[in-house]
C-alpha atoms as a PDB file:
ATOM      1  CA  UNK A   1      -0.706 -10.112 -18.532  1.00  0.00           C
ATOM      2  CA  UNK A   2      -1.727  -7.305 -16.656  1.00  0.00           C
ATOM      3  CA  UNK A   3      -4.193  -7.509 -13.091  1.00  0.00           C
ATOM      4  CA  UNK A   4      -4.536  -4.446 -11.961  1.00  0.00           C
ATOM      5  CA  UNK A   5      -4.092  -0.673 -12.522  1.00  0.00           C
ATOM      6  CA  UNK A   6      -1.342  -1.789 -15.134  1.00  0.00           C
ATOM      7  CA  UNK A   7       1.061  -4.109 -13.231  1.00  0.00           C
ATOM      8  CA  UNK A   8       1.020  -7.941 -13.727  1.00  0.00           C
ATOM      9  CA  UNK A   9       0.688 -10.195 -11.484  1.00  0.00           C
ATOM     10  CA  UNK A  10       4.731 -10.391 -10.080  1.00  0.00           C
ATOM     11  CA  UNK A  11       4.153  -6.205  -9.911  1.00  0.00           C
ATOM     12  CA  UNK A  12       1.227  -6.662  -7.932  1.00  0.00           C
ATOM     13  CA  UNK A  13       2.633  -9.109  -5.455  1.00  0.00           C
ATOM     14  CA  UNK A  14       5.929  -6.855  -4.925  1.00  0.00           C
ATOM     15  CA  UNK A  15       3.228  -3.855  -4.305  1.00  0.00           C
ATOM     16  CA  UNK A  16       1.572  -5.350  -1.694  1.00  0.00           C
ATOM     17  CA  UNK A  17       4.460  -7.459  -0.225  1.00  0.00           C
ATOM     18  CA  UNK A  18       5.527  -4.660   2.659  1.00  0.00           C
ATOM     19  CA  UNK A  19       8.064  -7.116   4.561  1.00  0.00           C
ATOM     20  CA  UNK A  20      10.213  -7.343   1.042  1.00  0.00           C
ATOM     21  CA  UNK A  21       9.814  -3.401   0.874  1.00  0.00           C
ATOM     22  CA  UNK A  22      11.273  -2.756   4.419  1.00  0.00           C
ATOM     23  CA  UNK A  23      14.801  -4.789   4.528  1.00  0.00           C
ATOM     24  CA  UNK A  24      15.443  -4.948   8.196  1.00  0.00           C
ATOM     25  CA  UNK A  25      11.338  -5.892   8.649  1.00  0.00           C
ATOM     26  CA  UNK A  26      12.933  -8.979  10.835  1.00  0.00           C
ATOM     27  CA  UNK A  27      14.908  -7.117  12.921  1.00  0.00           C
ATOM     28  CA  UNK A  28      12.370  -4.653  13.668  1.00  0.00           C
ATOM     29  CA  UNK A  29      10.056  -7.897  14.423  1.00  0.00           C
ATOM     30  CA  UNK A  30      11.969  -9.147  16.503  1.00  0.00           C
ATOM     31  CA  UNK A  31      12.767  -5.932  18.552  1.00  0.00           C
ATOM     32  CA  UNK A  32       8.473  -5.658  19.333  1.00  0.00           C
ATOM     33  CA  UNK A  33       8.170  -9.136  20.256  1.00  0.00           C
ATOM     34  CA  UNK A  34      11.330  -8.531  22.873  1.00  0.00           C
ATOM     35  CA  UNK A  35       9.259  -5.399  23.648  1.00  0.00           C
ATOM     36  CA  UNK A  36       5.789  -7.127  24.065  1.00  0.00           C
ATOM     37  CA  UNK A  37       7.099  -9.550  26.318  1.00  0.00           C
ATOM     38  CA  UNK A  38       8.767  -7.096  28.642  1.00  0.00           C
ATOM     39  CA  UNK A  39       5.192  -4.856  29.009  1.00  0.00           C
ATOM     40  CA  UNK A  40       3.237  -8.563  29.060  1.00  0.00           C
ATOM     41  CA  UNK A  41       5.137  -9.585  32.465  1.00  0.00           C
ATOM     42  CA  UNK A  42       4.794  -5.974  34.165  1.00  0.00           C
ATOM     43  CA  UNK A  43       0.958  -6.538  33.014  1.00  0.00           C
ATOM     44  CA  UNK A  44       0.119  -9.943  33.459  1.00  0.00           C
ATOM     45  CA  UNK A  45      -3.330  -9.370  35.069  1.00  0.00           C
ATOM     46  CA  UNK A  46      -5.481  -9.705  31.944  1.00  0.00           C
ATOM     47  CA  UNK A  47      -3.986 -11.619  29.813  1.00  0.00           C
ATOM     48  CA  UNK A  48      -5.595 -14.100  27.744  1.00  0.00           C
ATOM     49  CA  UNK A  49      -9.158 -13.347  28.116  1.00  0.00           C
ATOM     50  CA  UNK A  50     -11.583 -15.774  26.449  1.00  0.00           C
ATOM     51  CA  UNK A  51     -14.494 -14.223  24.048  1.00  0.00           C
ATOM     52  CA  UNK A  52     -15.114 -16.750  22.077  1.00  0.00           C
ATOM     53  CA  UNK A  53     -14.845 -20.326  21.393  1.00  0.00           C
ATOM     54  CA  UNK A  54     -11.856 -20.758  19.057  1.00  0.00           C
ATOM     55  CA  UNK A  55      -8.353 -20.679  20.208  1.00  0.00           C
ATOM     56  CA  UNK A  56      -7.294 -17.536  18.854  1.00  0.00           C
ATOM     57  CA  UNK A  57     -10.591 -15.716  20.369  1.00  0.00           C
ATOM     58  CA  UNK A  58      -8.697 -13.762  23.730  1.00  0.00           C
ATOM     59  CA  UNK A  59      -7.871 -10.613  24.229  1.00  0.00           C
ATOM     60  CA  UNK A  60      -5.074  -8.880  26.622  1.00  0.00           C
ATOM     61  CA  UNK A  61      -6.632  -6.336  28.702  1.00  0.00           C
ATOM     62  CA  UNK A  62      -3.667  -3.580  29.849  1.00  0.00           C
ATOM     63  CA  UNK A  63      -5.792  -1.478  32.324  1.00  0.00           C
ATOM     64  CA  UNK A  64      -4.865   2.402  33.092  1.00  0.00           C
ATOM     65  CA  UNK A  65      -4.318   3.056  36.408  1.00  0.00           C
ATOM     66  CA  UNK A  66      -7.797   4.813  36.507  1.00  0.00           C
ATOM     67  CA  UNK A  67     -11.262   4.497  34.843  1.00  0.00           C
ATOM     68  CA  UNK A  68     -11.382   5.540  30.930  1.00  0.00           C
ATOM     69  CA  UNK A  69     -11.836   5.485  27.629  1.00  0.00           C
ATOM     70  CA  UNK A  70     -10.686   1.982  26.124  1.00  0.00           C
ATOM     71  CA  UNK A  71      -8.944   1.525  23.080  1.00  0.00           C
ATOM     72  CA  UNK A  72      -9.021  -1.974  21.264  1.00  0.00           C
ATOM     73  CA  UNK A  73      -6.119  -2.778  18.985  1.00  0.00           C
ATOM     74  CA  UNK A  74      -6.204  -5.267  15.681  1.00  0.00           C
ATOM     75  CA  UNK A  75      -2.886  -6.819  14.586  1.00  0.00           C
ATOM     76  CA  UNK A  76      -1.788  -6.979  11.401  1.00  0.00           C
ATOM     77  CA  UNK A  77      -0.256  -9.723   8.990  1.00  0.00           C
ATOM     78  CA  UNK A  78      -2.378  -9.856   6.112  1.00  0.00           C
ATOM     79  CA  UNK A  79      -5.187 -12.253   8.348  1.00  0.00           C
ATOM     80  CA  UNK A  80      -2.858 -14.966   7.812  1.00  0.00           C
ATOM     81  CA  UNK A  81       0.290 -14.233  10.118  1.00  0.00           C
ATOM     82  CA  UNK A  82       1.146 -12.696  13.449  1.00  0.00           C
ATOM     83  CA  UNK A  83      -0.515 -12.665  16.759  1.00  0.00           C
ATOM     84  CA  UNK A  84      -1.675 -10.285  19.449  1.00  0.00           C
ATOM     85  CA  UNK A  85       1.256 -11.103  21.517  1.00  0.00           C
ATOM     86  CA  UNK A  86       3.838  -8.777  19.195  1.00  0.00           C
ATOM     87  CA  UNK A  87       2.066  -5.933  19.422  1.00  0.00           C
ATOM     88  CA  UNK A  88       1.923  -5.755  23.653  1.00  0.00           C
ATOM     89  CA  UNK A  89       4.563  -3.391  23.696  1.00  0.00           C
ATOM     90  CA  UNK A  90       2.299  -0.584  21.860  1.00  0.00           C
ATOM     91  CA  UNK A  91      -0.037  -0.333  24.859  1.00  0.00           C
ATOM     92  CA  UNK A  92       2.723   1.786  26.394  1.00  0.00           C
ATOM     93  CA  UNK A  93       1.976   5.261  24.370  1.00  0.00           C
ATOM     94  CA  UNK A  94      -1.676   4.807  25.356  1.00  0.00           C
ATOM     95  CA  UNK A  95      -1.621   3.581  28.806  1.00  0.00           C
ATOM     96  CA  UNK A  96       0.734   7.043  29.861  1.00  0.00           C
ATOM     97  CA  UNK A  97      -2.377   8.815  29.395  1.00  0.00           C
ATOM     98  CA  UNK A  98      -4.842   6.713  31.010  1.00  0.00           C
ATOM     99  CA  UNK A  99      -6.029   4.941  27.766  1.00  0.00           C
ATOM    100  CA  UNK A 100      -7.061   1.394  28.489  1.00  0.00           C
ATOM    101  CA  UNK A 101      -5.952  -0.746  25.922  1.00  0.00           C
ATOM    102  CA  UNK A 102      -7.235  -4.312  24.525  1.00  0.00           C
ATOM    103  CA  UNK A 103      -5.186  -6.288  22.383  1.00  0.00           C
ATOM    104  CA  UNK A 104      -7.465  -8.663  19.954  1.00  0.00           C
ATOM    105  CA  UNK A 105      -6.567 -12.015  18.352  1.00  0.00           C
ATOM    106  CA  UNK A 106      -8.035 -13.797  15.946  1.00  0.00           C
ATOM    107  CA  UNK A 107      -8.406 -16.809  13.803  1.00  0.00           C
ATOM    108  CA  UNK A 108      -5.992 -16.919  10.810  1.00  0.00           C
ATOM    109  CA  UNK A 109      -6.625 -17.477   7.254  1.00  0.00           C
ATOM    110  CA  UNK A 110      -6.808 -20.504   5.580  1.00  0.00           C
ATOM    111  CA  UNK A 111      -8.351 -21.901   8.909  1.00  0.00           C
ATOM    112  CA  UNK A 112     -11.295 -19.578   9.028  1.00  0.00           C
ATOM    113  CA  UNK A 113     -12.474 -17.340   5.844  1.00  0.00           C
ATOM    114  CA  UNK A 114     -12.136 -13.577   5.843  1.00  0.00           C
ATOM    115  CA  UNK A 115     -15.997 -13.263   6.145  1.00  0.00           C
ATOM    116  CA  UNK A 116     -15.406 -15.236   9.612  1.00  0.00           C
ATOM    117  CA  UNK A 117     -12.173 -13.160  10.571  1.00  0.00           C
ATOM    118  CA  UNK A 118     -14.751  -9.990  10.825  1.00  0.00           C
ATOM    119  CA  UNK A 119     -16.954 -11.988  12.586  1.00  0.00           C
ATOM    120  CA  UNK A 120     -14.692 -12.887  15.250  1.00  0.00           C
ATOM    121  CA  UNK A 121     -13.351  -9.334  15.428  1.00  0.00           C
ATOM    122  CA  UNK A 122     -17.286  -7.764  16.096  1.00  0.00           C
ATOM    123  CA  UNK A 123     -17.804 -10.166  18.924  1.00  0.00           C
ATOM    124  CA  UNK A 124     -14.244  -9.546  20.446  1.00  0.00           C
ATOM    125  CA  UNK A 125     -15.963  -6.324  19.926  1.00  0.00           C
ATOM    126  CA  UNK A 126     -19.577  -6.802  21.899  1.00  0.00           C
ATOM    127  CA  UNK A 127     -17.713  -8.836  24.603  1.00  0.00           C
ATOM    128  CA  UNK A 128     -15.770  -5.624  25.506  1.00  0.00           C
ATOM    129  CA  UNK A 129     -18.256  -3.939  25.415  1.00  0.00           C
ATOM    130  CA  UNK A 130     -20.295  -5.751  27.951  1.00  0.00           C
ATOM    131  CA  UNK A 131     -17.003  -6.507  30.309  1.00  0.00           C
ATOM    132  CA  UNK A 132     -14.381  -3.373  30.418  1.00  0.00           C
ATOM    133  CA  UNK A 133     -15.822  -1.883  33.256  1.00  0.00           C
ATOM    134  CA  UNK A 134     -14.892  -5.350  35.494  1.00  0.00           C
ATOM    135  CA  UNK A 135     -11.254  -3.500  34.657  1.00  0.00           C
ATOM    136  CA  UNK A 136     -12.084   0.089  34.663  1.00  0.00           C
ATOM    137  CA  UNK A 137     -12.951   0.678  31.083  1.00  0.00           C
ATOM    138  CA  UNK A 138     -15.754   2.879  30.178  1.00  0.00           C
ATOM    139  CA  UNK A 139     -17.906   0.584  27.807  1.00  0.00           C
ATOM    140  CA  UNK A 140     -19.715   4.101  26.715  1.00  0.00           C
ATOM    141  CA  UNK A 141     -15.790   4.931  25.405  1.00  0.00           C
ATOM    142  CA  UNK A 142     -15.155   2.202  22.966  1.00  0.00           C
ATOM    143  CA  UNK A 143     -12.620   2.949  20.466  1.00  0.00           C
ATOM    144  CA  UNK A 144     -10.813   0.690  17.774  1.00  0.00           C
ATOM    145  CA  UNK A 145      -8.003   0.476  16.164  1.00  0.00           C
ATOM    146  CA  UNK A 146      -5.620  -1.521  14.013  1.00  0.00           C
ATOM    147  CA  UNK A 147      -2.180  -1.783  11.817  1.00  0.00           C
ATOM    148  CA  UNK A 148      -2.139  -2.866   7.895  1.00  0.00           C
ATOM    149  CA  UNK A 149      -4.665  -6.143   8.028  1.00  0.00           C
ATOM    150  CA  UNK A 150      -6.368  -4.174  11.672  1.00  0.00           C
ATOM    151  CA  UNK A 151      -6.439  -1.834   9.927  1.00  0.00           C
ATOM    152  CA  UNK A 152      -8.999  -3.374   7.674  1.00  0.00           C
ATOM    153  CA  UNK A 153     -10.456  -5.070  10.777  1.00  0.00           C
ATOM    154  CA  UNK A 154     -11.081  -1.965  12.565  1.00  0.00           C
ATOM    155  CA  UNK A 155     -12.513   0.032   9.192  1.00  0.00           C
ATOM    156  CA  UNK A 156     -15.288  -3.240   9.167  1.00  0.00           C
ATOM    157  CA  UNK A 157     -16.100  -2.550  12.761  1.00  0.00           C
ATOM    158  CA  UNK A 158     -16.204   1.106  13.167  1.00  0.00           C
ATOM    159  CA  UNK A 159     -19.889   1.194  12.952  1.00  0.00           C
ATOM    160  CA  UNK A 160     -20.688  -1.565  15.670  1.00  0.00           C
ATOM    161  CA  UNK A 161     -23.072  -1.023  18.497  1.00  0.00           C
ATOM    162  CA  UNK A 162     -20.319   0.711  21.164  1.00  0.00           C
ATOM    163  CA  UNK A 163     -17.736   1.624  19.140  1.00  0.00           C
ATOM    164  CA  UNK A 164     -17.410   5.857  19.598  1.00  0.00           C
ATOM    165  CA  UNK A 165     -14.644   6.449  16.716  1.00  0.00           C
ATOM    166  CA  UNK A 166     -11.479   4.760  15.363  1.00  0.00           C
ATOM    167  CA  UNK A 167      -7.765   4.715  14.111  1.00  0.00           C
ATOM    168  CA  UNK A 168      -6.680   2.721  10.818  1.00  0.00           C
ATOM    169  CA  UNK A 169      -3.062   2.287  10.425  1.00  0.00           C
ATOM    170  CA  UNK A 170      -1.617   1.427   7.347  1.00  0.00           C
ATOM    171  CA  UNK A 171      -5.142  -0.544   6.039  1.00  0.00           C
ATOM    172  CA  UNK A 172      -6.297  -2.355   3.262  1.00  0.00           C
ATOM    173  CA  UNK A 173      -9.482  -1.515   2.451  1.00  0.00           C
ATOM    174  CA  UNK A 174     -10.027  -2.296  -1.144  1.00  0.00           C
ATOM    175  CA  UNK A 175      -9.239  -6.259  -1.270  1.00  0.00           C
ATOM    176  CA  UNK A 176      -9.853  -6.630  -5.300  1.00  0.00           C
ATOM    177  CA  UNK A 177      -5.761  -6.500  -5.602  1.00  0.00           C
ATOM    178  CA  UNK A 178      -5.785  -8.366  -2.628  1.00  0.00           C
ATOM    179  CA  UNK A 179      -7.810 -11.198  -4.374  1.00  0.00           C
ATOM    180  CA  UNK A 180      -5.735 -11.009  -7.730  1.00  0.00           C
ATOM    181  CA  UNK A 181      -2.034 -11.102  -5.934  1.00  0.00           C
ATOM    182  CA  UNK A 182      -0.196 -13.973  -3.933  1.00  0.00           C
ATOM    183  CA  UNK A 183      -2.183 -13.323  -0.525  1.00  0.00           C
ATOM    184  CA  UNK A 184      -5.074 -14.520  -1.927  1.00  0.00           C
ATOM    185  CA  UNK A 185      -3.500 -18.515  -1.817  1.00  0.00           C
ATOM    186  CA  UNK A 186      -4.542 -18.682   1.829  1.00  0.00           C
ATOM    187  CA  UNK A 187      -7.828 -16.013   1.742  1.00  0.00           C
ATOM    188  CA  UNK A 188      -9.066 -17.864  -1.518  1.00  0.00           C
ATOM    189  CA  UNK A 189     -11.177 -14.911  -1.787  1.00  0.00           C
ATOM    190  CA  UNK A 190     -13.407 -14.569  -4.739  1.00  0.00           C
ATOM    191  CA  UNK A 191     -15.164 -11.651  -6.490  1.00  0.00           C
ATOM    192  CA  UNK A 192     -18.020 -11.626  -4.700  1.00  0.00           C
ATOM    193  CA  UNK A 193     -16.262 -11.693  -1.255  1.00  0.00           C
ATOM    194  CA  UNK A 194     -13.915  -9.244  -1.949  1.00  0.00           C
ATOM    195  CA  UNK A 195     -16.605  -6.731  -2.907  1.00  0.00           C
ATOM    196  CA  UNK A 196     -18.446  -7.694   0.630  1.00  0.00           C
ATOM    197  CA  UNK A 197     -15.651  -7.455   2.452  1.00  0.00           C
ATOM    198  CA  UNK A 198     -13.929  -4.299   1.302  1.00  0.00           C
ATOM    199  CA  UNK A 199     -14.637  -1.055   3.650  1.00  0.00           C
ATOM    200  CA  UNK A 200     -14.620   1.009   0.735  1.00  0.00           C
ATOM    201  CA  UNK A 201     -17.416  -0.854  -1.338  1.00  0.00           C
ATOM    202  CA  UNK A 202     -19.273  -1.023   2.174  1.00  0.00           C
ATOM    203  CA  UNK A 203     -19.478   2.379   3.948  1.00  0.00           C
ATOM    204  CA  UNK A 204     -21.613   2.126   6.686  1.00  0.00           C
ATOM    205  CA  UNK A 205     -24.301   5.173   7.013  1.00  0.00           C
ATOM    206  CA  UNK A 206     -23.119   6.762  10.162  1.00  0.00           C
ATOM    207  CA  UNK A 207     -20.247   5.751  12.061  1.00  0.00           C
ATOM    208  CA  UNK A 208     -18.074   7.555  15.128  1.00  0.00           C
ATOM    209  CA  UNK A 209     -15.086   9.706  13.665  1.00  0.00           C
ATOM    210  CA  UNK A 210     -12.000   7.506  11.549  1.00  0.00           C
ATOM    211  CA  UNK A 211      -8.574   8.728  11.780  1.00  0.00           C
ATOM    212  CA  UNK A 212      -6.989   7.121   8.782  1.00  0.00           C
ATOM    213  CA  UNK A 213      -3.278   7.162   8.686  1.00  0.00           C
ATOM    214  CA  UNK A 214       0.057   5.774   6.871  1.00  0.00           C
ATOM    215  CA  UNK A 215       3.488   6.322   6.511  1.00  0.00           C
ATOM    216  CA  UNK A 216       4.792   8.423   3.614  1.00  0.00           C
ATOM    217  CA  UNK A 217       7.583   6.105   3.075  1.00  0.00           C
ATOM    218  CA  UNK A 218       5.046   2.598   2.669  1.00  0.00           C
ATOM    219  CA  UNK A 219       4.635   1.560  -0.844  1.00  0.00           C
ATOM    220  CA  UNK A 220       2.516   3.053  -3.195  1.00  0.00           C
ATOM    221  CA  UNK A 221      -0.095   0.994  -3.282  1.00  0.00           C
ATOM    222  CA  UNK A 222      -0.792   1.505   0.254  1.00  0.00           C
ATOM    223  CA  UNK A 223      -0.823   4.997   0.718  1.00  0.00           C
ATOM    224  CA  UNK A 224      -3.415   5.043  -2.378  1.00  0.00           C
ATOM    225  CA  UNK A 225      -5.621   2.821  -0.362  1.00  0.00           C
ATOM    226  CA  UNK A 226      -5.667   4.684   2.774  1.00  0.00           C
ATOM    227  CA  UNK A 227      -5.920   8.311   0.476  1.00  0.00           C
ATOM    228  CA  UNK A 228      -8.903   6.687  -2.145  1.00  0.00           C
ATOM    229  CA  UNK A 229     -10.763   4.901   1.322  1.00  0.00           C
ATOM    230  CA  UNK A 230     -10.377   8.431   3.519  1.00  0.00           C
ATOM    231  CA  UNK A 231     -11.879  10.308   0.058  1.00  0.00           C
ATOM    232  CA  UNK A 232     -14.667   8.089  -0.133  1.00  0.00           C
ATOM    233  CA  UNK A 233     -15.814   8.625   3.522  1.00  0.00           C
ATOM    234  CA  UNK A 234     -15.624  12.280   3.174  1.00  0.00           C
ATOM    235  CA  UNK A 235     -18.257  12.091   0.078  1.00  0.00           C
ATOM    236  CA  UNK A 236     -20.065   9.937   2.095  1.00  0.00           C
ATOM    237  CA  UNK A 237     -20.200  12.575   4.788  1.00  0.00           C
ATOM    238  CA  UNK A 238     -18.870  10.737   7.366  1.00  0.00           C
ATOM    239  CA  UNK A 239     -16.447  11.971   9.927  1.00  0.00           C
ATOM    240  CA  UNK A 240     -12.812  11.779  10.136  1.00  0.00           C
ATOM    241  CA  UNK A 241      -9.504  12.491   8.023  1.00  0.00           C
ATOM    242  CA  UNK A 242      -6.543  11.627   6.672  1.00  0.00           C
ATOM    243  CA  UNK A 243      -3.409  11.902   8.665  1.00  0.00           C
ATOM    244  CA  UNK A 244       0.528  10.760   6.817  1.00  0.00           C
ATOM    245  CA  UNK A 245       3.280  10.457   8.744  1.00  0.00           C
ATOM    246  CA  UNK A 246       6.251  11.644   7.195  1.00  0.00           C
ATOM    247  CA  UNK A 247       9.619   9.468   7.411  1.00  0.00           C
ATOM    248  CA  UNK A 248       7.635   5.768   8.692  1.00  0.00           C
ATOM    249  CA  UNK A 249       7.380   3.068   6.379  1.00  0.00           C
ATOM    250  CA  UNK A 250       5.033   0.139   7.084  1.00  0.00           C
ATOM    251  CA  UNK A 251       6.700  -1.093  10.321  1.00  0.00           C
ATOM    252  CA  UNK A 252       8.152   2.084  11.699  1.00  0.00           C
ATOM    253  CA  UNK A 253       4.769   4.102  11.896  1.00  0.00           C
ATOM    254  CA  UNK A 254       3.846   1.752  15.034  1.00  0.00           C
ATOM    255  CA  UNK A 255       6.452   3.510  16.538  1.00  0.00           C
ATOM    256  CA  UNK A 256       4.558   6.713  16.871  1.00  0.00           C
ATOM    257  CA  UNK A 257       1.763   4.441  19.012  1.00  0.00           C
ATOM    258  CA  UNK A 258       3.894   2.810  21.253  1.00  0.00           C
ATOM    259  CA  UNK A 259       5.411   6.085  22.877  1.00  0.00           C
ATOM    260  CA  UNK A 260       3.793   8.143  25.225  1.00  0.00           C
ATOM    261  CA  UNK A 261       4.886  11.195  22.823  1.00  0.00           C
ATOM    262  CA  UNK A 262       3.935   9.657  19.602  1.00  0.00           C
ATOM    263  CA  UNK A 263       1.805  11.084  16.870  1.00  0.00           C
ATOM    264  CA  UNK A 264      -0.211   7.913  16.541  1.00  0.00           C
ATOM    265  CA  UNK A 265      -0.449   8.218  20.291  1.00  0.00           C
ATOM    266  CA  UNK A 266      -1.531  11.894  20.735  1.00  0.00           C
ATOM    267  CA  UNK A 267      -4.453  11.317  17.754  1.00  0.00           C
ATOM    268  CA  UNK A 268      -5.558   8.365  19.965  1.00  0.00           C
ATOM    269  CA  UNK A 269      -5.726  10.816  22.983  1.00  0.00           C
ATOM    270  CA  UNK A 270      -7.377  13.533  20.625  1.00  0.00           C
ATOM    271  CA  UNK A 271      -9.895  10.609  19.602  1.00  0.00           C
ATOM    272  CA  UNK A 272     -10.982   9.464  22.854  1.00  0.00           C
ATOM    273  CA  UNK A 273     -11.174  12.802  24.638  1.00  0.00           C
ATOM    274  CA  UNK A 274     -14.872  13.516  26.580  1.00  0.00           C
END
């Protein structure tokens, strides 16, 4: 029976299923969480930082060696896998150019509801805000970011009270296939919610700049979403643009953030400058 835009429903799971489409995905897993740990001991000053009640609600705080702009970072793992601690090691690109940068966790799905994950994410959100300059952050130079599910994260918040401009990597941001394919046995998301919850039914009316980017090598379905989500800001006259990376699949791309040289790295340093 077909789900969605012609494929049934084992089509639409394999479209969306991005460690299946990228064979050494473990590997590669592995190799960031060796990574993270490494940057995490040579920054172990802000670690951990409570902004909320739940045990998921810290942040790690990697200060640049001197006041500026800070740049908050969603993981990914489809709100139901993953944690803040893998992605440490891409502080690195940004901190080489003075870019503070805040790693966010959060609650995971089936524990909390997708409506609650957002939630969570905005008041990560206003706590930075009201705290980055205790570590040299400019609070007026709030900028967010995230990879595949943070990328989602960061397209709900880009139009919170602080937040100058952001960077979506890899996003979801139309969750009706999201809703109709296997992900949706922990998000038990229904119609309704997905509509609500989807940055592309829900553009905000202003919002700082959105870089939207993805790797020309991801799967189909997820370059359409970043292509369709980037078209419909750009009616909706709001600012930003679409940026592919050519050679990165889903997993690679974060490669371009976590060196100094990186593309990912020098659009977050074209974002935040004054």
């Amino acid at each position: 029976m077909t789900l969605y835009r012609g494929m049934d429903r084992a089509q639409l799971d394999a479209a969306y299923n991005n460690s299946a489409a990228v064979a050494d995905s473990p590997a590669i897993l592995a190799d960031w969480q060796a990574r993270s740990e490494l940057l995490r001991a040579a920054h172990p000053q802000g670690l951990d930082l409570r902004y909320g009640l739940a045990e998921r609600n810290r942040i790690d705080y990697f200060a640049a060696e001197r006041a500026g702009p800070v740049l908050v970072f969603i993981h990914g793992g489809y709100w139901q896998m993953r944690a803040k601690e893998t992605f440490s090691f891409l502080a690195a690109g940004p901190l080489a150019h003075g870019i503070h940068v805040a790693l966010v966790g959060y609650t995971l799905a089936p524990q909390k509801r997708l409506n609650d994950i957002v939630a969570e994410i905005r008041s990560a959100i206003g706590w930075l805000a009201a705290q980055v300059s205790t570590f040299g952050g400019d609070p007026a130079r709030i900028y967010v970011s995230g990879w595949s599910a943070g990328g989602h994260l960061a397209a709900m918040s880009i139009a919170e009270p602080g937040v100058r401009g952001g960077l979506a990597i890899s996003g979801i941001y139309d969750l009706e296939p999201i809703r109709l394919c296997y992900l949706n046995d922990k998000l038990s998301l229904d119609r309704d919610e997905a509509r609500r919850l989807s940055p592309l039914s829900n553009l905000p009316k202003r919002s700082g700049p959105l870089i939207t980017t993805y790797g020309d090598a991801e799967l189909p379905e997820l370059r359409r979403q970043s292509q369709e989500f980037t078209a419909a800001r750009m009616r909706a006259g709001l600012p930003g643009r679409l940026v592919p990376l050519p050679g990165h699949n889903h997993f690679t791309i974060l490669e371009e953030l976590a060196s100094p040289d990186g593309a990912l790295t020098m659009l977050a340093r074209e974002l935040v400058a004054p």
